[in-house]
Protein backbone atom coordinates (compact mmCIF):
# COMPACT_ATOMS: atom_id res chain seq x y z
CA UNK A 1 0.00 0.00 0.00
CA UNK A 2 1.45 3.26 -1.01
CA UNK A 3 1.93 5.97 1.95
CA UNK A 4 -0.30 8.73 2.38
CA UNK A 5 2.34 11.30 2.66
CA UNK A 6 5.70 12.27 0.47
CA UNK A 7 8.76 10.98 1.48
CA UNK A 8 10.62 12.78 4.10
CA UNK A 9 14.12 13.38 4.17
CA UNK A 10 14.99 13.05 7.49
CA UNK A 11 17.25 10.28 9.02
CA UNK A 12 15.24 7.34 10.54
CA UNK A 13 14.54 8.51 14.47
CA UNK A 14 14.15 5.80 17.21
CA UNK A 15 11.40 7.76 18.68
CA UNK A 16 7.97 8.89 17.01
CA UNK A 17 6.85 12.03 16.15
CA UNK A 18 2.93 12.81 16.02
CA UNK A 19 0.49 12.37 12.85
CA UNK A 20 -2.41 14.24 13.54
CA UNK A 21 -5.30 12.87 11.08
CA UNK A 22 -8.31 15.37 11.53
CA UNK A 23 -11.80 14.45 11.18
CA UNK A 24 -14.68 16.77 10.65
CA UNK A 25 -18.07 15.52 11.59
CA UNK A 26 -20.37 17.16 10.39
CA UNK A 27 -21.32 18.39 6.22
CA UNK A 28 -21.63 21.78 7.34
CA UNK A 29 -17.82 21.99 7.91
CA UNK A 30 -17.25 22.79 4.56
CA UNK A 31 -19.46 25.77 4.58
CA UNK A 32 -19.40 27.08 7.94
CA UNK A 33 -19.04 30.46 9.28
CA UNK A 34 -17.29 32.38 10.85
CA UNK A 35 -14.96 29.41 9.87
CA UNK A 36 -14.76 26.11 8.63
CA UNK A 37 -12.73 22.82 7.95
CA UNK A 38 -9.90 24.57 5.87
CA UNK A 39 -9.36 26.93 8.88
CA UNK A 40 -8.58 24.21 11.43
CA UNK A 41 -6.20 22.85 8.79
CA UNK A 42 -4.47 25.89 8.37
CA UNK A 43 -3.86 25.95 12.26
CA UNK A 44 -2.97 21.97 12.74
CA UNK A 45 -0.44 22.42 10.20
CA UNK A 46 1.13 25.50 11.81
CA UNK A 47 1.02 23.56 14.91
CA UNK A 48 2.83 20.71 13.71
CA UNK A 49 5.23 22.51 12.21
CA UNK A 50 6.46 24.88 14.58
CA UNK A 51 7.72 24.63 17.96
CA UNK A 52 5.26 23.56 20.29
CA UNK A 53 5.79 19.75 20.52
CA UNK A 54 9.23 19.89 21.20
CA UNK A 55 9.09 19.59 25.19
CA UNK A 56 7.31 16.12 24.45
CA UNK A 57 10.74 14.60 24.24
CA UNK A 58 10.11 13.94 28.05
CA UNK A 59 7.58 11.79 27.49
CA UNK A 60 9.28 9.75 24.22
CA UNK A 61 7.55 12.00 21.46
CA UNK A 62 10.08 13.51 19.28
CA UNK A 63 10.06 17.23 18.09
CA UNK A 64 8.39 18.14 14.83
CA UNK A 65 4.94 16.39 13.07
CA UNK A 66 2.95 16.42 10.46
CA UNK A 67 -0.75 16.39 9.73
CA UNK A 68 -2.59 14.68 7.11
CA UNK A 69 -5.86 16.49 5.15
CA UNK A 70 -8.10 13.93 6.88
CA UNK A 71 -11.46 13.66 5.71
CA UNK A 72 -14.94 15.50 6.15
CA UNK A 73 -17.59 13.10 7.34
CA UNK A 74 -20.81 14.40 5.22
CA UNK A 75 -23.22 13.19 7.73
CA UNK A 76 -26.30 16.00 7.96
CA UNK A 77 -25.78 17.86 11.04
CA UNK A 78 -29.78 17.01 12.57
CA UNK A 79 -28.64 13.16 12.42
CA UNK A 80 -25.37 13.57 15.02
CA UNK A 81 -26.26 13.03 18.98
CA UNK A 82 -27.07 16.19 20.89
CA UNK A 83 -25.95 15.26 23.28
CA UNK A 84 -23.25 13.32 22.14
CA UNK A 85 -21.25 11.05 24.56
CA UNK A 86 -17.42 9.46 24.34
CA UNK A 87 -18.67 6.12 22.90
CA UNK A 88 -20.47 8.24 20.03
CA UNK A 89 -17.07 9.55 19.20
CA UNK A 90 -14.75 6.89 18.93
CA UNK A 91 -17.42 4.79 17.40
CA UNK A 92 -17.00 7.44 14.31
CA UNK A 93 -13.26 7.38 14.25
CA UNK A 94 -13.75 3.55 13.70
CA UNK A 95 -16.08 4.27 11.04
CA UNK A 96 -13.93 6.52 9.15
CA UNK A 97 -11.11 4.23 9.43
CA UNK A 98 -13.44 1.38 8.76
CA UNK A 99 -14.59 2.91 5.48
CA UNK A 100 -10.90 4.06 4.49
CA UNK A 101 -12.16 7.37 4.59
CA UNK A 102 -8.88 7.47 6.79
CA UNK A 103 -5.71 5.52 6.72
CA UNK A 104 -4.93 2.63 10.31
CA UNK A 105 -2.30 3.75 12.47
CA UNK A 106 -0.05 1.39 10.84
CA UNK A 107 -0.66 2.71 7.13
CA UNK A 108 1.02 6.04 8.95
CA UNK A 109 4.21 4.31 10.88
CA UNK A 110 5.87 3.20 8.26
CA UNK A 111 9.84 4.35 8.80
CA UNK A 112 11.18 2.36 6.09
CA UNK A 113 9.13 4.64 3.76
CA UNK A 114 8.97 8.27 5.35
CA UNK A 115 12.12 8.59 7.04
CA UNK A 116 10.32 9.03 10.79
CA UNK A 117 8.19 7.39 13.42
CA UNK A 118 4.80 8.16 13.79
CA UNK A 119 1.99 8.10 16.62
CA UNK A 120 -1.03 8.98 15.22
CA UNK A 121 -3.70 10.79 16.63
CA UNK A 122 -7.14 11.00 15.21
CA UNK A 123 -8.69 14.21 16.05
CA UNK A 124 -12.54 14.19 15.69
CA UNK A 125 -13.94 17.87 15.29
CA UNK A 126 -17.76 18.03 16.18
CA UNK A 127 -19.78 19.94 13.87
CA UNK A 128 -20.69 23.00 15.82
CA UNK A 129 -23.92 23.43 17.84
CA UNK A 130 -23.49 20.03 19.02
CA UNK A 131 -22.64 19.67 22.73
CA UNK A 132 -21.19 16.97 25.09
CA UNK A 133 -23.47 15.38 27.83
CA UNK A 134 -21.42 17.66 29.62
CA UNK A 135 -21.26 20.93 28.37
CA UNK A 136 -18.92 22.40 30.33
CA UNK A 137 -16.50 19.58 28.97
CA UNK A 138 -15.28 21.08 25.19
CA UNK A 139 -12.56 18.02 24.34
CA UNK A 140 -11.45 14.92 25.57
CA UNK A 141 -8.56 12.19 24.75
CA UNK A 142 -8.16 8.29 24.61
CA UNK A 143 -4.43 7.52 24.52
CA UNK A 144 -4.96 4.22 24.37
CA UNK A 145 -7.09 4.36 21.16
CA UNK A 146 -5.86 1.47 19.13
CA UNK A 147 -2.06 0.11 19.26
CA UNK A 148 0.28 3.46 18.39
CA UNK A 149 -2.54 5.52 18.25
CA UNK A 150 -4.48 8.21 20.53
CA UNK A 151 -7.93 9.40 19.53
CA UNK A 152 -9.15 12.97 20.95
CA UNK A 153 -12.61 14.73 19.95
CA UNK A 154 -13.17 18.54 20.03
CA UNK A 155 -16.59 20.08 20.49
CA UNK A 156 -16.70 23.90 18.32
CA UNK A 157 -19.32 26.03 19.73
CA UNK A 158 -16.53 28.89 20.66
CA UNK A 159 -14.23 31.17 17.66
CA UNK A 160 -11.93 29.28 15.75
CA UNK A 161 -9.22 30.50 18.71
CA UNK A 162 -10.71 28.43 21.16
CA UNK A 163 -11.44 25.49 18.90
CA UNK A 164 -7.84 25.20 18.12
CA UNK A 165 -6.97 25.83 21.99
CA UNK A 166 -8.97 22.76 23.02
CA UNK A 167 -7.66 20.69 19.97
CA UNK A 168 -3.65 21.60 21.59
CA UNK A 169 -4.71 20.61 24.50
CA UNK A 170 -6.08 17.44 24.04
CA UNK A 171 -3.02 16.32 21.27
CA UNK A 172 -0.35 16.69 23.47
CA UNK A 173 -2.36 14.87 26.70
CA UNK A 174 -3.48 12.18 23.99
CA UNK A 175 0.14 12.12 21.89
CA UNK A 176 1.95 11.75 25.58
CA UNK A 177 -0.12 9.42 27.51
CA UNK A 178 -0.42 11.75 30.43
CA UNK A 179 -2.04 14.60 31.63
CA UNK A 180 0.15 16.84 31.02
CA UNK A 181 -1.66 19.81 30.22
CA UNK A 182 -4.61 19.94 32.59
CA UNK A 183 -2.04 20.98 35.07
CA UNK A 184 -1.28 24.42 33.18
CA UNK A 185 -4.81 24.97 32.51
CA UNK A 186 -4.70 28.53 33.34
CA UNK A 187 -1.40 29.26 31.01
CA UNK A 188 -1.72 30.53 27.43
CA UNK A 189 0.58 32.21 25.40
CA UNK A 190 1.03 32.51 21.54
CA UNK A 191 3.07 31.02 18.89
CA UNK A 192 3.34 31.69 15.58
CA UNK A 193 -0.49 33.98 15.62
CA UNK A 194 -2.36 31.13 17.74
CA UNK A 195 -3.13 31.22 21.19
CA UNK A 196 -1.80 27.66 22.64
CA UNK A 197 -2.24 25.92 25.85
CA UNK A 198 1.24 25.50 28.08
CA UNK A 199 1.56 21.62 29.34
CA UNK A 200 4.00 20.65 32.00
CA UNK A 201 7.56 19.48 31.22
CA UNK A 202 9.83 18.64 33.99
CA UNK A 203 7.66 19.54 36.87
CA UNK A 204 7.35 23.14 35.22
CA UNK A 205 4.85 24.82 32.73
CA UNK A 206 6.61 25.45 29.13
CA UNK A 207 7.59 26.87 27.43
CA UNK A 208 9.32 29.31 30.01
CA UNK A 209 10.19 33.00 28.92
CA UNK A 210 13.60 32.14 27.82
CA UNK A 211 12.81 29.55 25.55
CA UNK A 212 9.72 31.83 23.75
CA UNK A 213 12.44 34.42 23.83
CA UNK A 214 15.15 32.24 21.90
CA UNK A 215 12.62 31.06 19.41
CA UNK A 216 11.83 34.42 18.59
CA UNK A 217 15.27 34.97 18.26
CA UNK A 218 15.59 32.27 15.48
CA UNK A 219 12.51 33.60 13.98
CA UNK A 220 14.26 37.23 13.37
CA UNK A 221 16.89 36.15 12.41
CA UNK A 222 15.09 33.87 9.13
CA UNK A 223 13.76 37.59 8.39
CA UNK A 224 16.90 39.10 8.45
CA UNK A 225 18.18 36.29 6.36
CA UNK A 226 15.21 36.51 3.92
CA UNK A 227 15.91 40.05 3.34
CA UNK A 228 19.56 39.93 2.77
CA UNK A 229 18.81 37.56 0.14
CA UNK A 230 16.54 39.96 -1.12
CA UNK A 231 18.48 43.02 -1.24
CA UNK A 232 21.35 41.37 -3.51
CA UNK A 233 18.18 40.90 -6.30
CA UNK A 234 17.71 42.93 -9.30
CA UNK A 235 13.88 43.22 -10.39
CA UNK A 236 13.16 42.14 -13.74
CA UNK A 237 13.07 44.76 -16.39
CA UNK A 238 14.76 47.24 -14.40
CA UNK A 239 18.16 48.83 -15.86
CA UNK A 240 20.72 49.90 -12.94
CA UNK A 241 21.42 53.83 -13.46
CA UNK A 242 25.11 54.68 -14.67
């Protein structure tokens, strides 16, 4: 079976990174507003790619990730539970998988082929006005989903801020096995334009000041690189004045 993803460069790491596969329940999540499907995409991948995983190395997950498109489950809003409960959830994640509308966990690990490790974590998005039996309870995570695999859903009734909040939070508690970020529940800060969850990394709640200072230290300086790159360009059609 051919892998879902292009090959990846890297050297083969003993330890996994995370595959995020997102799942939208729901057909309105290709038309909603104030935002929809493509915007959560946007934000996973930004995730993935920046920073923010990187103090899961204490609990075996290695830097970096990746996210797959995932699928849009184009079930009419009126026919999902509301309420919903846990066993609603997961039972759709099997489906999905079931149906191939997603890939197993073990379509996604496959070093020999991409160069990494993976975990992968399903991430079921709930269309929005749909609540949890609970509905002071936006998100919740199942480590244990399936052998190298966590499953987490994400109810959306708030902005697209606080959609992407709860989805942080439940990836790294479901990617890590523990929960890790329940115990900086109170601590936001931004990276890279989104508001993020901290989680707790050697006792402590990261990322500390020093280590959002140092990344924004590497992020000037790929400007200042960018633009010394661009100063030593001509623009096309334009004759240099003697």
């Amino acid at each position: 079976m051919a892998s879902p993803f292009p090959s990846i460069p890297n050297p083969l790491i003993a330890i996994p990174q995370l595959y995020v596969v997102p799942i939208f329940w729901g057909e309105s999540w290709i038309a909603h507003t104030p935002y929809n499907c493509f915007d959560v995409l946007e934000n996973i991948t930004t995730i993935m790619s920046g920073h923010y995983l990187d103090g899961l190395a204490e609990y075996g997950i290695a830097a970096g990730g990746a996210a797959s498109f995932g699928a849009v489950l184009h079930v009419p809003d009126a026919e999902i539970p509301n309420p919903f409960q846990h066993e609603d959830c997961w039972r759709v994640i099997d489906g999905a998988i079931a149906a191939k509308s997603v890939e197993a966990p073990a379509v996604y690990d496959q070093p020999a082929l991409v160069g990494a490790r993976y975990r992968t974590v399903y991430s079921l998005f709930v269309a929005p006005n749909h609540y949890f039996t609970d509905p002071n309870i936006f998100g919740w995570n199942k480590p244990d989903y399936r052998p190298g695999a966590a499953a987490t859903w994400v109810s959306c009734n708030s902005d697209l801020a606080g959609a992407v909040e709860t989805f942080a939070h439940e990836l790294v508690e479901g990617g890590s096995g523990a929960q890790i970020a329940d115990a900086c529940e109170t601590e936001k800060f931004e990276l890279d334009g989104i508001r993020l969850p901290k989680y707790e990394v050697h006792g402590n709640c990261w990322p500390d000041l020093q280590t959002r200072l140092i990344w924004m230290e590497e992020k000037l300086a790929r400007y200042r690189q960018r633009e010394r790159g661009f100063a030593g360009r001509q623009p096309a059609g334009i004759v240099p004045a003697h």
